[in-house]
C-alpha atoms as a PDB file:
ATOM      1  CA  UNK A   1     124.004  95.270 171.029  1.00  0.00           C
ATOM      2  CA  UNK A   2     121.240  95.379 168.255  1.00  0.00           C
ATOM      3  CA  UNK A   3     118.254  96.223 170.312  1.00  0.00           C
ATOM      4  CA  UNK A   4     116.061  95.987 167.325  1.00  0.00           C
ATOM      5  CA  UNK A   5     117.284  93.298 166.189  1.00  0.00           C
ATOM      6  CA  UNK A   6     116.859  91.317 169.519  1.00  0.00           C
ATOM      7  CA  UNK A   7     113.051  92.447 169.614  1.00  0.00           C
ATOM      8  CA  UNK A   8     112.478  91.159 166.435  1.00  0.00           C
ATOM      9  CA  UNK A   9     113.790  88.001 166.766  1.00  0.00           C
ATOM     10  CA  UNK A  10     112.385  87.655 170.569  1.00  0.00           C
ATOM     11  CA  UNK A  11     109.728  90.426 170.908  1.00  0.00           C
ATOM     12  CA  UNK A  12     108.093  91.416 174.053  1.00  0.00           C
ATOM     13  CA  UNK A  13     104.810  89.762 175.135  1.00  0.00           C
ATOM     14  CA  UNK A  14     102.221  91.659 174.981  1.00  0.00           C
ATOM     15  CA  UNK A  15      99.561  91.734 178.126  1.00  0.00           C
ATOM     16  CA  UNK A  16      96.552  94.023 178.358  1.00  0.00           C
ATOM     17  CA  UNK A  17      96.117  95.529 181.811  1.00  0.00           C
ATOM     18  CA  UNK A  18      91.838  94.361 181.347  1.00  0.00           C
ATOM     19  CA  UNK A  19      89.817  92.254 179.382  1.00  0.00           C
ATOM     20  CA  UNK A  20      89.253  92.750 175.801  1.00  0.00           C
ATOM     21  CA  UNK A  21      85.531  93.346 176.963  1.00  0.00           C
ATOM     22  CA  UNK A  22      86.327  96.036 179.433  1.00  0.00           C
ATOM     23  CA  UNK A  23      88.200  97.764 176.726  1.00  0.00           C
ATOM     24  CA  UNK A  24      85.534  97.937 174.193  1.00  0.00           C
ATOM     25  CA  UNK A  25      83.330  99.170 177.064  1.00  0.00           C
ATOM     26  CA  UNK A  26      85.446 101.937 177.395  1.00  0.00           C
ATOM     27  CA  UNK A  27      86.472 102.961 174.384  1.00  0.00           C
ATOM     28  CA  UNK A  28      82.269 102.366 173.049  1.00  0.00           C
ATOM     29  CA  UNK A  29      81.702 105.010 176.297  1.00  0.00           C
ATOM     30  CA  UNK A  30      83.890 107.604 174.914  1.00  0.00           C
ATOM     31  CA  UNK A  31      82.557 107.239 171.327  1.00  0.00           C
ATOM     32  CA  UNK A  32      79.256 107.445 172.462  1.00  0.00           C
ATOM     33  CA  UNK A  33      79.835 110.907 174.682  1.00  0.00           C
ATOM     34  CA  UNK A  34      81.717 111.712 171.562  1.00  0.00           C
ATOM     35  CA  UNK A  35      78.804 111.682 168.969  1.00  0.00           C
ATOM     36  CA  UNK A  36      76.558 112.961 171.671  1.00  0.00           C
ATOM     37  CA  UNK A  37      78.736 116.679 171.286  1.00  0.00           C
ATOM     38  CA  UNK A  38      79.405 116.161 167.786  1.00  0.00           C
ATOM     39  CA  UNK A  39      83.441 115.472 168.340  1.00  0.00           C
ATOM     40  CA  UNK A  40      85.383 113.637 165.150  1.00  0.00           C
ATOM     41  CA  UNK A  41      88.261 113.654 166.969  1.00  0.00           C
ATOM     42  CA  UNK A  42      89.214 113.398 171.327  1.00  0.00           C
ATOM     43  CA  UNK A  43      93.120 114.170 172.193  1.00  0.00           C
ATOM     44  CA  UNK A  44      94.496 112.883 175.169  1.00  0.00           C
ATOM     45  CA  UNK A  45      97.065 114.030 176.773  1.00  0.00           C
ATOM     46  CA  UNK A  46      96.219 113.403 180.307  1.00  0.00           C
ATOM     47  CA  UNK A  47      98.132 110.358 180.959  1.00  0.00           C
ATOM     48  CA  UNK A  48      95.491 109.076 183.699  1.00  0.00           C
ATOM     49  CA  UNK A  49      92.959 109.599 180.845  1.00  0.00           C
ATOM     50  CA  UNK A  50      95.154 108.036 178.209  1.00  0.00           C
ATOM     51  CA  UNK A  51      95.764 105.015 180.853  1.00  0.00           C
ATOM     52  CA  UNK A  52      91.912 104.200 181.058  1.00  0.00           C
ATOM     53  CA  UNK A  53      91.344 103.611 177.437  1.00  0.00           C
ATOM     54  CA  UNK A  54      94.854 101.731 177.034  1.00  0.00           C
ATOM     55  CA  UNK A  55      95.395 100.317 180.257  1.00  0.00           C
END
């Protein structure tokens, strides 16, 4: 089986776990405490942390 091929032709839905609104809420928080220290850049790797931004 082509599981590529299948995804192409028939790909998954996507959902978001929030609101569009919510989202840019969150992601305009982290920006915000991110200029406030100066940061160009914020790694996750926490995967609780990395779930509230992406849901």
């Amino acid at each position: 089986m082509d599981l590529i091929g299948a995804l192409k032709k028939d790909p998954l839905p996507k959902e978001l776990a929030f609101p569009r609104a919510e989202y840019a809420t969150r992601v305009k928080k982290v920006q915000g405490m991110m200029a406030e220290q100066s940061l160009d850049l914020h790694l996750i790797s926490n995967t609780p942390n990395l779930g509230y931004l992406t849901g």
